[in-house]
N, C-alpha and C. Protein backbone atom coordinates (compact mmCIF):
# COMPACT_ATOMS: atom_id res chain seq x y z
N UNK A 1 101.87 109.21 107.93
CA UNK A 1 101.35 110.02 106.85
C UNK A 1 99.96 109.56 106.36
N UNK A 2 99.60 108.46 105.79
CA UNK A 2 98.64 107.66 105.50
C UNK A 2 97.36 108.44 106.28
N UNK A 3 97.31 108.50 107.75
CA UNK A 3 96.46 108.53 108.60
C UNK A 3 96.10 110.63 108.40
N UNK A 4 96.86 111.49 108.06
CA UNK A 4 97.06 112.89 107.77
C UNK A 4 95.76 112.86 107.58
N UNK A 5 95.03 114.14 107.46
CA UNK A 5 93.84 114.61 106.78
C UNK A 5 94.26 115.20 105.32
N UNK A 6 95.79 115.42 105.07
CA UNK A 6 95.91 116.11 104.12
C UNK A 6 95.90 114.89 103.02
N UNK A 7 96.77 113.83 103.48
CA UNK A 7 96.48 112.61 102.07
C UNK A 7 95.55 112.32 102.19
N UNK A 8 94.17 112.32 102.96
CA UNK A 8 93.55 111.33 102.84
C UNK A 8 92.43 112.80 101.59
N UNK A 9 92.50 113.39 102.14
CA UNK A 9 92.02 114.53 101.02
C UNK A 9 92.17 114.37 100.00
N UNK A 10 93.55 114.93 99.54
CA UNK A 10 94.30 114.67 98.48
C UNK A 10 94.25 113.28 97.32
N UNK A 11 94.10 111.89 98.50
CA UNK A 11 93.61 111.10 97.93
C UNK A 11 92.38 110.63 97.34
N UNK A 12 91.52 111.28 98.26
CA UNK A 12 90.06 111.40 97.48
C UNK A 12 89.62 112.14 96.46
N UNK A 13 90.35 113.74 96.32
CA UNK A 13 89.91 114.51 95.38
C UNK A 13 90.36 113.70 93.84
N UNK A 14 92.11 113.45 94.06
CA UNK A 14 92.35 112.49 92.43
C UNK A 14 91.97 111.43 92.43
N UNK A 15 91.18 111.14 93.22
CA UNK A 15 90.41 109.26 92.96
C UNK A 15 89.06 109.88 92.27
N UNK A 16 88.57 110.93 93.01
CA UNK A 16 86.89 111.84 92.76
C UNK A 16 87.79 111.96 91.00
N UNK A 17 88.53 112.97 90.71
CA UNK A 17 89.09 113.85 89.44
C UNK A 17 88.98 112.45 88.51
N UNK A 18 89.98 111.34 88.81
CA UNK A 18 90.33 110.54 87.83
C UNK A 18 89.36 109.75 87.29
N UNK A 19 88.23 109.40 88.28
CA UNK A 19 87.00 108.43 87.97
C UNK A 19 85.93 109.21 87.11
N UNK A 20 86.29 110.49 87.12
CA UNK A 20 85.09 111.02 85.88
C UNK A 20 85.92 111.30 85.13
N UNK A 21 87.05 111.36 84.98
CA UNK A 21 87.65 111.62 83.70
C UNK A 21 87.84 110.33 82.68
N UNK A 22 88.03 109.23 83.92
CA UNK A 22 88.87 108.05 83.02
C UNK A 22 88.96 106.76 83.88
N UNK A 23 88.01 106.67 84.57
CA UNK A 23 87.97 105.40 85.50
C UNK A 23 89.16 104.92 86.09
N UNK A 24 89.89 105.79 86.66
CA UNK A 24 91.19 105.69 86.82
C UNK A 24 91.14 105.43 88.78
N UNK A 25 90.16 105.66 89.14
CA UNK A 25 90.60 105.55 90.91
C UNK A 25 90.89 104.47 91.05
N UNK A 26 90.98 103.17 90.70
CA UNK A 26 91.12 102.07 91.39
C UNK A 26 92.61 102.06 91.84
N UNK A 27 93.61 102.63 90.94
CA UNK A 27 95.03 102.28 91.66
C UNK A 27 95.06 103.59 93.01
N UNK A 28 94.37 104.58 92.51
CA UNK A 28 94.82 105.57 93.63
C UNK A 28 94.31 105.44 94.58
N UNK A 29 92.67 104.95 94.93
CA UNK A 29 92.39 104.27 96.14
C UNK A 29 93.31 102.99 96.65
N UNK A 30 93.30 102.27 95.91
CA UNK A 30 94.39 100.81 95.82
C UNK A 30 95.41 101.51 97.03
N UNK A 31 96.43 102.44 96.57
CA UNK A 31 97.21 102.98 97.19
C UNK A 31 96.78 103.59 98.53
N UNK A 32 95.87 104.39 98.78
CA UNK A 32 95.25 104.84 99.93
C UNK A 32 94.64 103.22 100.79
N UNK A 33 94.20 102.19 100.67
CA UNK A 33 93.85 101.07 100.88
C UNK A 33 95.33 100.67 101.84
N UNK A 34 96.28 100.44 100.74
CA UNK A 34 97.25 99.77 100.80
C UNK A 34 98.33 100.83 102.09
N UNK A 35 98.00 102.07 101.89
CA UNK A 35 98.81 102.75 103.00
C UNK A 35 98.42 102.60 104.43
N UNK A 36 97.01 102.87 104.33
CA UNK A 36 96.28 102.34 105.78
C UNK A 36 96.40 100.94 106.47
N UNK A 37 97.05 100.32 105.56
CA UNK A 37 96.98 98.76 105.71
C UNK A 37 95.98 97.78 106.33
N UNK A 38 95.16 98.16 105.61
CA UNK A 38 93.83 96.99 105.85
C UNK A 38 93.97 95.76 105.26
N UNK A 39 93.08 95.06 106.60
CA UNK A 39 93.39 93.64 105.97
C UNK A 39 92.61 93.32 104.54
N UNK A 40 93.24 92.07 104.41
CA UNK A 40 92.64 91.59 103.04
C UNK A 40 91.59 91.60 102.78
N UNK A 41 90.19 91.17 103.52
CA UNK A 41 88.93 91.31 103.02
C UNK A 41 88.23 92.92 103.72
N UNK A 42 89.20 93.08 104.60
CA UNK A 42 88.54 95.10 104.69
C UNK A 42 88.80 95.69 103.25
N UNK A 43 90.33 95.64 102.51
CA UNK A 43 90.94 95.49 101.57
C UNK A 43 89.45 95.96 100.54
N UNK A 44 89.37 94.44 100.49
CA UNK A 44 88.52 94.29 99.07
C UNK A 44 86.92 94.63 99.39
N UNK A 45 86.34 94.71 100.16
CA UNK A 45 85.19 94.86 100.81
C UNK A 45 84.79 96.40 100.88
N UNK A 46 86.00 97.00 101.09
CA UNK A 46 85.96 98.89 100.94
C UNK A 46 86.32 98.96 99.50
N UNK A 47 86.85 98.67 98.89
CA UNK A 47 87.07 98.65 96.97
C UNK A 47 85.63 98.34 96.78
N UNK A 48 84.91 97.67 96.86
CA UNK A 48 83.63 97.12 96.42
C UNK A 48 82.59 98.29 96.76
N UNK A 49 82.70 98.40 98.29
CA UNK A 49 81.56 99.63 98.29
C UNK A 49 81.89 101.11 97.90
N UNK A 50 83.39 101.31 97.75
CA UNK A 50 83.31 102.60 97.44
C UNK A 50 83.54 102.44 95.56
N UNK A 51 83.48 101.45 94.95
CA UNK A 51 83.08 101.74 93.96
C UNK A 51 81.67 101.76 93.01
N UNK A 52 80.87 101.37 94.60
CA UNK A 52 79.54 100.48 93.93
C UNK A 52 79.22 102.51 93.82
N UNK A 53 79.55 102.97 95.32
CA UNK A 53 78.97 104.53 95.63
C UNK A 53 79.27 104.82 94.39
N UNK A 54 80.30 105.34 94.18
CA UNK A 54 80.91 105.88 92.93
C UNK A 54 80.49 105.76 91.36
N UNK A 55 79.94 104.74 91.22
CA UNK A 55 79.47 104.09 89.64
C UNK A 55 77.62 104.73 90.07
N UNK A 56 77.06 104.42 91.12
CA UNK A 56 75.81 104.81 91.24
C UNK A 56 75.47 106.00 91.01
N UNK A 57 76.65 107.08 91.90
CA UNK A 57 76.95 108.21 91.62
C UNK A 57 76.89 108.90 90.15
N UNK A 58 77.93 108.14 89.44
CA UNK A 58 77.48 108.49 88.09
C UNK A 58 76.53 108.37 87.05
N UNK A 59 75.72 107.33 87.24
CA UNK A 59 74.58 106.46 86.45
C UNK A 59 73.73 107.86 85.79
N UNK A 60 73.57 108.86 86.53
CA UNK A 60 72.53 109.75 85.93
C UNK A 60 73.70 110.94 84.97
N UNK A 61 75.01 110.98 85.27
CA UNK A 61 75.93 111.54 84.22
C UNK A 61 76.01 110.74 82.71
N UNK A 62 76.26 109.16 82.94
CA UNK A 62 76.11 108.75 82.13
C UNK A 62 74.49 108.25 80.92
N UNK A 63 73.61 108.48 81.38
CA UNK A 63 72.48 108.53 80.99
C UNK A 63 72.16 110.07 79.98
N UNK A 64 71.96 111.05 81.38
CA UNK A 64 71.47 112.29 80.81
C UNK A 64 72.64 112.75 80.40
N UNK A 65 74.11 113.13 80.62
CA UNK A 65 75.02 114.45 80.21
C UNK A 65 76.01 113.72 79.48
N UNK A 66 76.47 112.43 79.36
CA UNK A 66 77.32 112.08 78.38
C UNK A 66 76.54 111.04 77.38
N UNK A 67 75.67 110.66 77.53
CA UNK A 67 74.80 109.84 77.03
C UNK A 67 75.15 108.01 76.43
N UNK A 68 76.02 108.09 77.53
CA UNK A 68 76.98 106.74 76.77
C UNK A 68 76.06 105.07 77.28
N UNK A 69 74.92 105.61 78.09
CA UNK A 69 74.12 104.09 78.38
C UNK A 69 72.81 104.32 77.54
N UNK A 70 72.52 103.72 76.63
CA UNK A 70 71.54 103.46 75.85
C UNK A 70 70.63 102.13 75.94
N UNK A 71 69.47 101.71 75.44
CA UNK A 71 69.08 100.38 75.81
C UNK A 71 69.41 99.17 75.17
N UNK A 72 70.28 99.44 74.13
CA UNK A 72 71.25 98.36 73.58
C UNK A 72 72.20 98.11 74.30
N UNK A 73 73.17 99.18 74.80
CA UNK A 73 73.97 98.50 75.78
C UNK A 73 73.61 97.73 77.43
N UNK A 74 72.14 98.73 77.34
CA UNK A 74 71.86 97.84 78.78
C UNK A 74 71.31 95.96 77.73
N UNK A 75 71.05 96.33 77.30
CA UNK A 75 70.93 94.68 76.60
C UNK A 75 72.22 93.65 76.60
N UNK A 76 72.90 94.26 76.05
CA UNK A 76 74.49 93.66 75.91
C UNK A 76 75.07 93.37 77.81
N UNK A 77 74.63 94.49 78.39
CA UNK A 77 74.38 94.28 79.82
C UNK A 77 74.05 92.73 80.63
N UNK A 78 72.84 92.54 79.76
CA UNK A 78 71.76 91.55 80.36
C UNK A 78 72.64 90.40 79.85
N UNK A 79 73.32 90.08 78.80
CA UNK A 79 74.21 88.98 77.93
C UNK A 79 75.05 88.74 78.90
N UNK A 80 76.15 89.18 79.53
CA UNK A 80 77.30 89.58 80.34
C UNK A 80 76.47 88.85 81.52
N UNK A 81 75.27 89.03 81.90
CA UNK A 81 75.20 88.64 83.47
C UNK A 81 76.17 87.05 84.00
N UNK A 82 75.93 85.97 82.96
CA UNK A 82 76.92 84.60 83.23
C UNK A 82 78.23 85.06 83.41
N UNK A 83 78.69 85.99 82.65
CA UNK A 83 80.21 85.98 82.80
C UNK A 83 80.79 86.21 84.64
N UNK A 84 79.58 87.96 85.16
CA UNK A 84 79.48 88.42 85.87
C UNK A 84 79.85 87.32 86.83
N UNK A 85 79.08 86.50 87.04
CA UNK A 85 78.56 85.37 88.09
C UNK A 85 79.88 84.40 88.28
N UNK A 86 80.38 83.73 86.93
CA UNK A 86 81.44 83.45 86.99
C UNK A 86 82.42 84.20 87.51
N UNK A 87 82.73 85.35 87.42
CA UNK A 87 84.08 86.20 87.44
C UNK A 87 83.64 86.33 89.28
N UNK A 88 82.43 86.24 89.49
CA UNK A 88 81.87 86.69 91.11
C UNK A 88 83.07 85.23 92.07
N UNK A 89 82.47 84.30 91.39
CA UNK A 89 82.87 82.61 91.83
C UNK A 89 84.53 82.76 91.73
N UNK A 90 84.56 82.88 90.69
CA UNK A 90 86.76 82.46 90.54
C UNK A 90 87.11 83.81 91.71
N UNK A 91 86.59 84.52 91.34
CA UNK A 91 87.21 86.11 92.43
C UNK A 91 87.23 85.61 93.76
N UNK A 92 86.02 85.13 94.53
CA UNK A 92 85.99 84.44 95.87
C UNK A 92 86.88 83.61 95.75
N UNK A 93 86.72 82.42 95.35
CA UNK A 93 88.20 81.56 95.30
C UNK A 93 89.91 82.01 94.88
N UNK A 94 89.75 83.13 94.45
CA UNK A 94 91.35 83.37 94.18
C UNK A 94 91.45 84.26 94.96
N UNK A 95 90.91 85.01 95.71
CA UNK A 95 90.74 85.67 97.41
C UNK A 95 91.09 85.17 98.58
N UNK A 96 90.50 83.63 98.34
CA UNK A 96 90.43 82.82 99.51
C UNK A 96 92.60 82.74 99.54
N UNK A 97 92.89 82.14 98.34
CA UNK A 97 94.54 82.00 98.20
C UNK A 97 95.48 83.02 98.67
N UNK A 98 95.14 84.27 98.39
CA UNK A 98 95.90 85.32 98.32
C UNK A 98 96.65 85.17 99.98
N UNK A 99 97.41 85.90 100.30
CA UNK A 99 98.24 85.95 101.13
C UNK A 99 98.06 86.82 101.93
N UNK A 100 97.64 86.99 103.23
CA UNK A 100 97.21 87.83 104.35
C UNK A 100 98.58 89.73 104.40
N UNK A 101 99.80 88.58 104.08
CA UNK A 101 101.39 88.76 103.84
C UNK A 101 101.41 90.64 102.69
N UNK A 102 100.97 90.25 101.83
CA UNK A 102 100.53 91.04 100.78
C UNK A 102 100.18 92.30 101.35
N UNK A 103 99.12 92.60 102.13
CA UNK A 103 98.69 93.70 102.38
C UNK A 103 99.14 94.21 103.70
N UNK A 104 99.98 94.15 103.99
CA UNK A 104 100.85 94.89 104.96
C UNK A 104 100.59 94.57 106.64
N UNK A 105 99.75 93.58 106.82
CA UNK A 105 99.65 92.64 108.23
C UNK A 105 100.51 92.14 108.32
């Protein structure tokens, strides 16, 4: 099933629907990820780029038509970069642990 054209559709349109409504694709890709059974760093490596597409995608919705990035929050932005960096570091290392087992290899 996983491999169908019809889920993989299906799975993209409510990952497309849920991420402008409510940032909601990550479990429904998660699930499409997890059906195909990719390994662990295909896994996380396709989460990364199809959300980088996806957020870039929106940058000019959120600017011009909902107006929710302003230059205070890109400031508050610029504050966050240490955390970023940190959360970059522990993420690689608690990656490295995870269990090959997990994702369906």
């Amino acid at each position: 099933m996983p491999t169908h054209w019809a889920f993989a559709s299906g799975i993209g349109t409510l990952a497309g629907f849920t991420t402008m409504v409510g940032n909601l694709a990550g479990p429904i890709s998660n699930i499409y990820f997890l059906a195909m059974r990719l390994p662990k760093n295909h896994f996380i490596g396709t989460a990364a780029w199809l959300f980088l597409i996806i957020n870039v995608f929106k940058l000019p919705f959120h600017f011009f038509v909902w107006e929710t990035i302003s230059k205070e929050t890109l400031v508050l932005d610029l504050k966050l970069i240490p955390g970023i960096i940190l959360g970059f570091i522990l993420g690689i290392n608690i990656v490295k642990r995870i269990n090959e087992a997990f994702f369906g290899k």
